[in-house]
PDB file of N, CA and C in Angstrom:
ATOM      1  N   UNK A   1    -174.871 275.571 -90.172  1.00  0.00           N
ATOM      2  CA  UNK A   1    -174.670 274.267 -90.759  1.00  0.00           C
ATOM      3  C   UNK A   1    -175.823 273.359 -90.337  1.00  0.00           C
ATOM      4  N   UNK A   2    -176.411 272.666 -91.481  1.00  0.00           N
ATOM      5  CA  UNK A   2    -177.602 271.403 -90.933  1.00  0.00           C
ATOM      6  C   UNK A   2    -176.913 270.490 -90.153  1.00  0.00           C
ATOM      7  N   UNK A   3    -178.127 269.639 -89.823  1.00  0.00           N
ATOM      8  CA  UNK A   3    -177.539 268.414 -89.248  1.00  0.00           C
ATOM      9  C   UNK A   3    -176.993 267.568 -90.163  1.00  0.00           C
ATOM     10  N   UNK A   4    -177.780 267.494 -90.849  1.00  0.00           N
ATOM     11  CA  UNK A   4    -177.230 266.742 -92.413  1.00  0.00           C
ATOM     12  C   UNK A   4    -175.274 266.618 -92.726  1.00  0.00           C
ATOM     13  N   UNK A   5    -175.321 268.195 -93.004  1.00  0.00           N
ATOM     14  CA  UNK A   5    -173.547 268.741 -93.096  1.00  0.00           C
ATOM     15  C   UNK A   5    -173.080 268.096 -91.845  1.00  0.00           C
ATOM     16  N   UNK A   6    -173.299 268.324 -90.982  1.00  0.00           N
ATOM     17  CA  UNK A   6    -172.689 267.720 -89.735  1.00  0.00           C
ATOM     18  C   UNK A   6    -172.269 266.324 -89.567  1.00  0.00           C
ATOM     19  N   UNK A   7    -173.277 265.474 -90.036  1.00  0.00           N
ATOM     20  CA  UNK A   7    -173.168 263.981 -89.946  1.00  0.00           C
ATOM     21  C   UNK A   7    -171.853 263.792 -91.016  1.00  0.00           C
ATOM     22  N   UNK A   8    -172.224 264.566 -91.912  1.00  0.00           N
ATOM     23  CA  UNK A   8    -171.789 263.936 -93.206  1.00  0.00           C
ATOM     24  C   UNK A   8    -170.185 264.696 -92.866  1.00  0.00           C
ATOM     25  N   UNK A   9    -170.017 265.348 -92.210  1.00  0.00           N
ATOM     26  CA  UNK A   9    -168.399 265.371 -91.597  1.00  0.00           C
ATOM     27  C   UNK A   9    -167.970 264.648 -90.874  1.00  0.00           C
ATOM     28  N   UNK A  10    -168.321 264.575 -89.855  1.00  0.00           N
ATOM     29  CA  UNK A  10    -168.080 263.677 -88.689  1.00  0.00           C
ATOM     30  C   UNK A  10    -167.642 262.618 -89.152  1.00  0.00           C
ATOM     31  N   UNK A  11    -168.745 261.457 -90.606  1.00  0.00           N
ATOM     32  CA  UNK A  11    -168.056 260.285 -90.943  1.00  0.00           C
ATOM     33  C   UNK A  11    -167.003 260.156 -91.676  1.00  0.00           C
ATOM     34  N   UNK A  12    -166.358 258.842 -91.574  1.00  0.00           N
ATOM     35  CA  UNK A  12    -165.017 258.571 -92.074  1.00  0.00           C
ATOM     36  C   UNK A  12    -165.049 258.221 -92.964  1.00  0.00           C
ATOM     37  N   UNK A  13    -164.774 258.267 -94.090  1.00  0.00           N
ATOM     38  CA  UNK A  13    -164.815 257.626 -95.433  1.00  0.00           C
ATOM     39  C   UNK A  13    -164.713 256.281 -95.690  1.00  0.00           C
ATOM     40  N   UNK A  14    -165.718 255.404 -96.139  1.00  0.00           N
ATOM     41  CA  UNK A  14    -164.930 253.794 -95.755  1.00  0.00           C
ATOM     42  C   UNK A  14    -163.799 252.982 -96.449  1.00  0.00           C
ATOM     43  N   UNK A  15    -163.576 252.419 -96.297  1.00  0.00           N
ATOM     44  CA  UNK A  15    -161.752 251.897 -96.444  1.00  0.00           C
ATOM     45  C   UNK A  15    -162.076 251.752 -98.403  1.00  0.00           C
ATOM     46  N   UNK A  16    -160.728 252.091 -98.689  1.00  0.00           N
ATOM     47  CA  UNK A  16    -160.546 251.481 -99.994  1.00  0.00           C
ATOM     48  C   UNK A  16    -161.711 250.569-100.984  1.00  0.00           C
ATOM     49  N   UNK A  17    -162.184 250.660-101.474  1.00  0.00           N
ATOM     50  CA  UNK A  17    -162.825 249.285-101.759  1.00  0.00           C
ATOM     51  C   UNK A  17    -162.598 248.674-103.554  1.00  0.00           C
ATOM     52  N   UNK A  18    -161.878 247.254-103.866  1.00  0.00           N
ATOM     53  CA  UNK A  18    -161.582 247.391-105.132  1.00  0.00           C
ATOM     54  C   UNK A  18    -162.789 246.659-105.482  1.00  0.00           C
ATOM     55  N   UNK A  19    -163.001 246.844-106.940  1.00  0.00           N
ATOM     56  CA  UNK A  19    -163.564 246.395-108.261  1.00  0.00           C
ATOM     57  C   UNK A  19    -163.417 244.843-108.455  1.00  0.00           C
ATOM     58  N   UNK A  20    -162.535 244.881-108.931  1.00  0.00           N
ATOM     59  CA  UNK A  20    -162.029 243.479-109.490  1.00  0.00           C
ATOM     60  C   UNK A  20    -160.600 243.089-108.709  1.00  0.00           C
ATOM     61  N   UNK A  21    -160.749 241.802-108.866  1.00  0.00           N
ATOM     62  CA  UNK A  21    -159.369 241.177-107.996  1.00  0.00           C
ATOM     63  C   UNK A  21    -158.081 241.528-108.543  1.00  0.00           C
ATOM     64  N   UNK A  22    -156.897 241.546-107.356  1.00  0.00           N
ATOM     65  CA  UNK A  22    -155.805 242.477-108.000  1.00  0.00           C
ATOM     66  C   UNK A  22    -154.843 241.286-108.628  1.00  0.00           C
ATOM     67  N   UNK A  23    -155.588 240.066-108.186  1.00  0.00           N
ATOM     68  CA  UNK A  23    -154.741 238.884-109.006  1.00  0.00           C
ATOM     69  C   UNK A  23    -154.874 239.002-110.069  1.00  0.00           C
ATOM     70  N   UNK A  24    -156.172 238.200-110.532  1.00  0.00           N
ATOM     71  CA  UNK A  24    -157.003 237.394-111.371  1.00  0.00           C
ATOM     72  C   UNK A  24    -157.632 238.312-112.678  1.00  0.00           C
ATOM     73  N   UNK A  25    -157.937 239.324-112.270  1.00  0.00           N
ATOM     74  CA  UNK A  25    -158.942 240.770-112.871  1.00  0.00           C
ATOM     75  C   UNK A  25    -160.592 240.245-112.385  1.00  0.00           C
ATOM     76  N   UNK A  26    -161.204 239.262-111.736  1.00  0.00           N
ATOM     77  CA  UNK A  26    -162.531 239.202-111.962  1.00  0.00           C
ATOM     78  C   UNK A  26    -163.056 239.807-111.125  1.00  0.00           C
ATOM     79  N   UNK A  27    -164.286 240.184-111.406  1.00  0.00           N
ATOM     80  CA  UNK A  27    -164.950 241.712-110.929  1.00  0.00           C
ATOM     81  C   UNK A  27    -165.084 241.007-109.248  1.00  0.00           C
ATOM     82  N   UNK A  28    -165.244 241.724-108.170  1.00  0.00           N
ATOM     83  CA  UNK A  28    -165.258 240.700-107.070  1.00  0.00           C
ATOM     84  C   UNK A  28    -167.020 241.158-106.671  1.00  0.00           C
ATOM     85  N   UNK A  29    -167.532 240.841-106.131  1.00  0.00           N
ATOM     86  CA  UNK A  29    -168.845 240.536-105.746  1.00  0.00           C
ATOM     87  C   UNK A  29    -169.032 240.881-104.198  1.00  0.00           C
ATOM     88  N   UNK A  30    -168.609 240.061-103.499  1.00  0.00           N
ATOM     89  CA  UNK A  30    -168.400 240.193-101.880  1.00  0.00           C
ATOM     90  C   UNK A  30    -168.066 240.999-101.515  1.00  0.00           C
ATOM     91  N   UNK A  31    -168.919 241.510-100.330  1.00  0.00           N
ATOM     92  CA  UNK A  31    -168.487 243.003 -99.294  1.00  0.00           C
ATOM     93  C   UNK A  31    -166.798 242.346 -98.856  1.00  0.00           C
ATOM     94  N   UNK A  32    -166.386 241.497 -98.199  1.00  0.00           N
ATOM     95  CA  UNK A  32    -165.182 241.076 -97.551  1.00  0.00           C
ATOM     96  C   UNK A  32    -164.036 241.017 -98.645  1.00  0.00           C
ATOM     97  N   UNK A  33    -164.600 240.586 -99.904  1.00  0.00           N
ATOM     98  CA  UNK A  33    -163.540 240.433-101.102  1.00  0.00           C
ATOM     99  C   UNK A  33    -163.211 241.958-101.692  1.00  0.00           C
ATOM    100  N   UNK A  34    -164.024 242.982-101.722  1.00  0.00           N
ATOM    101  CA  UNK A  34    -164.012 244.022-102.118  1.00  0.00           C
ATOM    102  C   UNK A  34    -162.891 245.221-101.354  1.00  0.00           C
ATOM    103  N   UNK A  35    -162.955 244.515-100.290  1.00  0.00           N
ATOM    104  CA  UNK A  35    -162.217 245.095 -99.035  1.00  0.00           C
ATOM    105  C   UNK A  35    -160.785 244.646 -98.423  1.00  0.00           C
ATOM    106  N   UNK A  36    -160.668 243.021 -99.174  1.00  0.00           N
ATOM    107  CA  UNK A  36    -159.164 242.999 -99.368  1.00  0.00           C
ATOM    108  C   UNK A  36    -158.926 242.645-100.331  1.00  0.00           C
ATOM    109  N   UNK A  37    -159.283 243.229-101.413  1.00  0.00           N
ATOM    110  CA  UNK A  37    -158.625 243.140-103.074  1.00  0.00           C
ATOM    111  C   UNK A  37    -158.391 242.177-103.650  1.00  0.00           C
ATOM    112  N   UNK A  38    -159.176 240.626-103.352  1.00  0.00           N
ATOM    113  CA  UNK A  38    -158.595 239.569-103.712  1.00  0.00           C
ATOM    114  C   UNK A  38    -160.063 238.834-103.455  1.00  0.00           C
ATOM    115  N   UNK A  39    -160.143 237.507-104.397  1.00  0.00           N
ATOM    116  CA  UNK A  39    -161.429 237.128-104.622  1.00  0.00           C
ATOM    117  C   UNK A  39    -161.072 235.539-103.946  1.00  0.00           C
ATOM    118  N   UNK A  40    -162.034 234.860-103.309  1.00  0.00           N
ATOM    119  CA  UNK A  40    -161.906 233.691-102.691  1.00  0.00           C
ATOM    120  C   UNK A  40    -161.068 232.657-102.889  1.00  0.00           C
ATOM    121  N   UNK A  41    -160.460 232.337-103.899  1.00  0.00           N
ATOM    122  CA  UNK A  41    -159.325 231.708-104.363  1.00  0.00           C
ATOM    123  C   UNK A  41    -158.005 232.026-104.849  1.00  0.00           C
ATOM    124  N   UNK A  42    -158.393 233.513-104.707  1.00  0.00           N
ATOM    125  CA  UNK A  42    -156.849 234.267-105.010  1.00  0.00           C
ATOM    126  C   UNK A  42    -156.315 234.793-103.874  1.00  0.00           C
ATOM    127  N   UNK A  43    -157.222 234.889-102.839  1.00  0.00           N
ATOM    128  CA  UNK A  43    -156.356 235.643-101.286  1.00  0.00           C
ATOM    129  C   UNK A  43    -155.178 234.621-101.153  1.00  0.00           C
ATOM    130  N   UNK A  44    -153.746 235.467-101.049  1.00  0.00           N
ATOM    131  CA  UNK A  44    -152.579 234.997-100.763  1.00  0.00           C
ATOM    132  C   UNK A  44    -152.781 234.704 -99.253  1.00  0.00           C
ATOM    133  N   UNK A  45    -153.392 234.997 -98.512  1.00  0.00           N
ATOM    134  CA  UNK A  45    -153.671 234.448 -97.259  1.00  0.00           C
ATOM    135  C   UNK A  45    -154.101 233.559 -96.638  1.00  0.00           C
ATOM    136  N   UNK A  46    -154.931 233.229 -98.103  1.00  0.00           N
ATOM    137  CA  UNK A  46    -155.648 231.684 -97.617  1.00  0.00           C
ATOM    138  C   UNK A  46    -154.779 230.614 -98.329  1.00  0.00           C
ATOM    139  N   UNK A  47    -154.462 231.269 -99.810  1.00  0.00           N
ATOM    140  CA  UNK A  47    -153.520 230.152-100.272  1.00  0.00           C
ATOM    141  C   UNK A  47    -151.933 230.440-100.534  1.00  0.00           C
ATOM    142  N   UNK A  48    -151.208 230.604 -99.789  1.00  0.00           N
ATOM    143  CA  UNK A  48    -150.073 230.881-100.007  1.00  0.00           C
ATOM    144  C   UNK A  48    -149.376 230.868-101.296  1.00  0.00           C
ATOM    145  N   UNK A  49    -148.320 230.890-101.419  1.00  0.00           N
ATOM    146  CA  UNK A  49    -147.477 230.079-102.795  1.00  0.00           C
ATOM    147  C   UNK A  49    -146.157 229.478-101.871  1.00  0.00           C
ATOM    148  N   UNK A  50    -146.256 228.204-103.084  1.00  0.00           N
ATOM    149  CA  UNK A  50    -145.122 227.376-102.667  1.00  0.00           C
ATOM    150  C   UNK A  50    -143.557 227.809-102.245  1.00  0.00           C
ATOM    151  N   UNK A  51    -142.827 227.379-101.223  1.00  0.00           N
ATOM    152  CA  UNK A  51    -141.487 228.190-101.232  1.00  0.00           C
ATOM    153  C   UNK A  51    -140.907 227.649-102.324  1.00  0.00           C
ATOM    154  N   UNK A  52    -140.011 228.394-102.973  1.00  0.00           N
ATOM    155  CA  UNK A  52    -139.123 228.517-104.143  1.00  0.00           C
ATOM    156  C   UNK A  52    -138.229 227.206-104.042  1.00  0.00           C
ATOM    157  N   UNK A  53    -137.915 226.630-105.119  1.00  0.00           N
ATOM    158  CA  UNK A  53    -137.329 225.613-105.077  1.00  0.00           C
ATOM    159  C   UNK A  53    -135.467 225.830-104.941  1.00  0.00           C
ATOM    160  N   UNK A  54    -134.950 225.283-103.967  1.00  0.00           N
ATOM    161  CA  UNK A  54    -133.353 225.869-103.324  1.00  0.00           C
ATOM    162  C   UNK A  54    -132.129 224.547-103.755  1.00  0.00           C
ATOM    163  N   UNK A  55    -131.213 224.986-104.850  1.00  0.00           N
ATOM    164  CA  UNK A  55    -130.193 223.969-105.429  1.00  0.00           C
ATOM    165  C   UNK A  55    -128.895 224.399-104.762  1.00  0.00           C
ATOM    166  N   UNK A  56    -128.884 223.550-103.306  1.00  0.00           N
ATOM    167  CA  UNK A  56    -127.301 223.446-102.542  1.00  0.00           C
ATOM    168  C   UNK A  56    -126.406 222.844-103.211  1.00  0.00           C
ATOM    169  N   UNK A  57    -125.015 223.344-103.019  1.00  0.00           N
ATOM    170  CA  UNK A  57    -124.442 221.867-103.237  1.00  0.00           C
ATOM    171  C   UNK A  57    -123.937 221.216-102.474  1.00  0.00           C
ATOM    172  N   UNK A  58    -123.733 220.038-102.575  1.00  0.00           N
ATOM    173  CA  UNK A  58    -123.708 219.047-101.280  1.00  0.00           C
ATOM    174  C   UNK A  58    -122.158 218.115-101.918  1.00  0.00           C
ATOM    175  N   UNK A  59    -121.930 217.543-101.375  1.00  0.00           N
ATOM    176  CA  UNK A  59    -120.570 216.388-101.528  1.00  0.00           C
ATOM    177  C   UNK A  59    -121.614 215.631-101.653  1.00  0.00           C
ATOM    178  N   UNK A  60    -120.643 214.794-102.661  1.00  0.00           N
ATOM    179  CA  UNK A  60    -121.182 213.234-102.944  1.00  0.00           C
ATOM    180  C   UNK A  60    -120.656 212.081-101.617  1.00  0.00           C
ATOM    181  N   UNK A  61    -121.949 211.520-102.328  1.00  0.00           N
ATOM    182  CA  UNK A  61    -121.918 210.115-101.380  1.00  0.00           C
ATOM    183  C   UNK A  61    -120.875 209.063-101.344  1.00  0.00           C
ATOM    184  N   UNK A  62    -120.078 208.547-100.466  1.00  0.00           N
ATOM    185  CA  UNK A  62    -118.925 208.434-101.050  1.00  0.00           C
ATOM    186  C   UNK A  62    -119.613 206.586-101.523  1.00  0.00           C
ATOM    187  N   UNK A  63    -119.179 205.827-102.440  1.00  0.00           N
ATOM    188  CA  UNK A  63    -119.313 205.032-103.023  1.00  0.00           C
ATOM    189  C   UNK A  63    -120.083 204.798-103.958  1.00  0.00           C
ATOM    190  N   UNK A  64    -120.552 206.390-104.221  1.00  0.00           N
ATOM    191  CA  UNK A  64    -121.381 206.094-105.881  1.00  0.00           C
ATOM    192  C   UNK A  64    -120.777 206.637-107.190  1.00  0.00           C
TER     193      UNK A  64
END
């Protein structure tokens, strides 16, 4: 076996890398965006989403 074959075992394959954002579809550009599937304004990490809006019911106030 070369050295060549050798190296080229030894390394690890590098992580996943996507295309386009898994939000949005736009092609992503950035080594860091490519690598977590999401393009600078679509990472759920940077921008969350709002919590869901929650309808209790409550007793009324008494004198209205």
């Amino acid at each position: 076996m070369t050295n060549q074959q050798q190296l080229h075992l030894d390394t690890q394959a590098p992580a996943h890398r996507y295309r386009y954002c898994r939000r949005c579809g736009r092609p992503l550009k950035a080594q860091d965006s490519r690598l977590r599937g999401y393009g600078e304004h679509c990472d759920p990490t940077q921008h969350p989403k709002p919590a869901p809006a929650r309808n209790i019911d409550q007793d009324h106030i008494p004198g209205t």
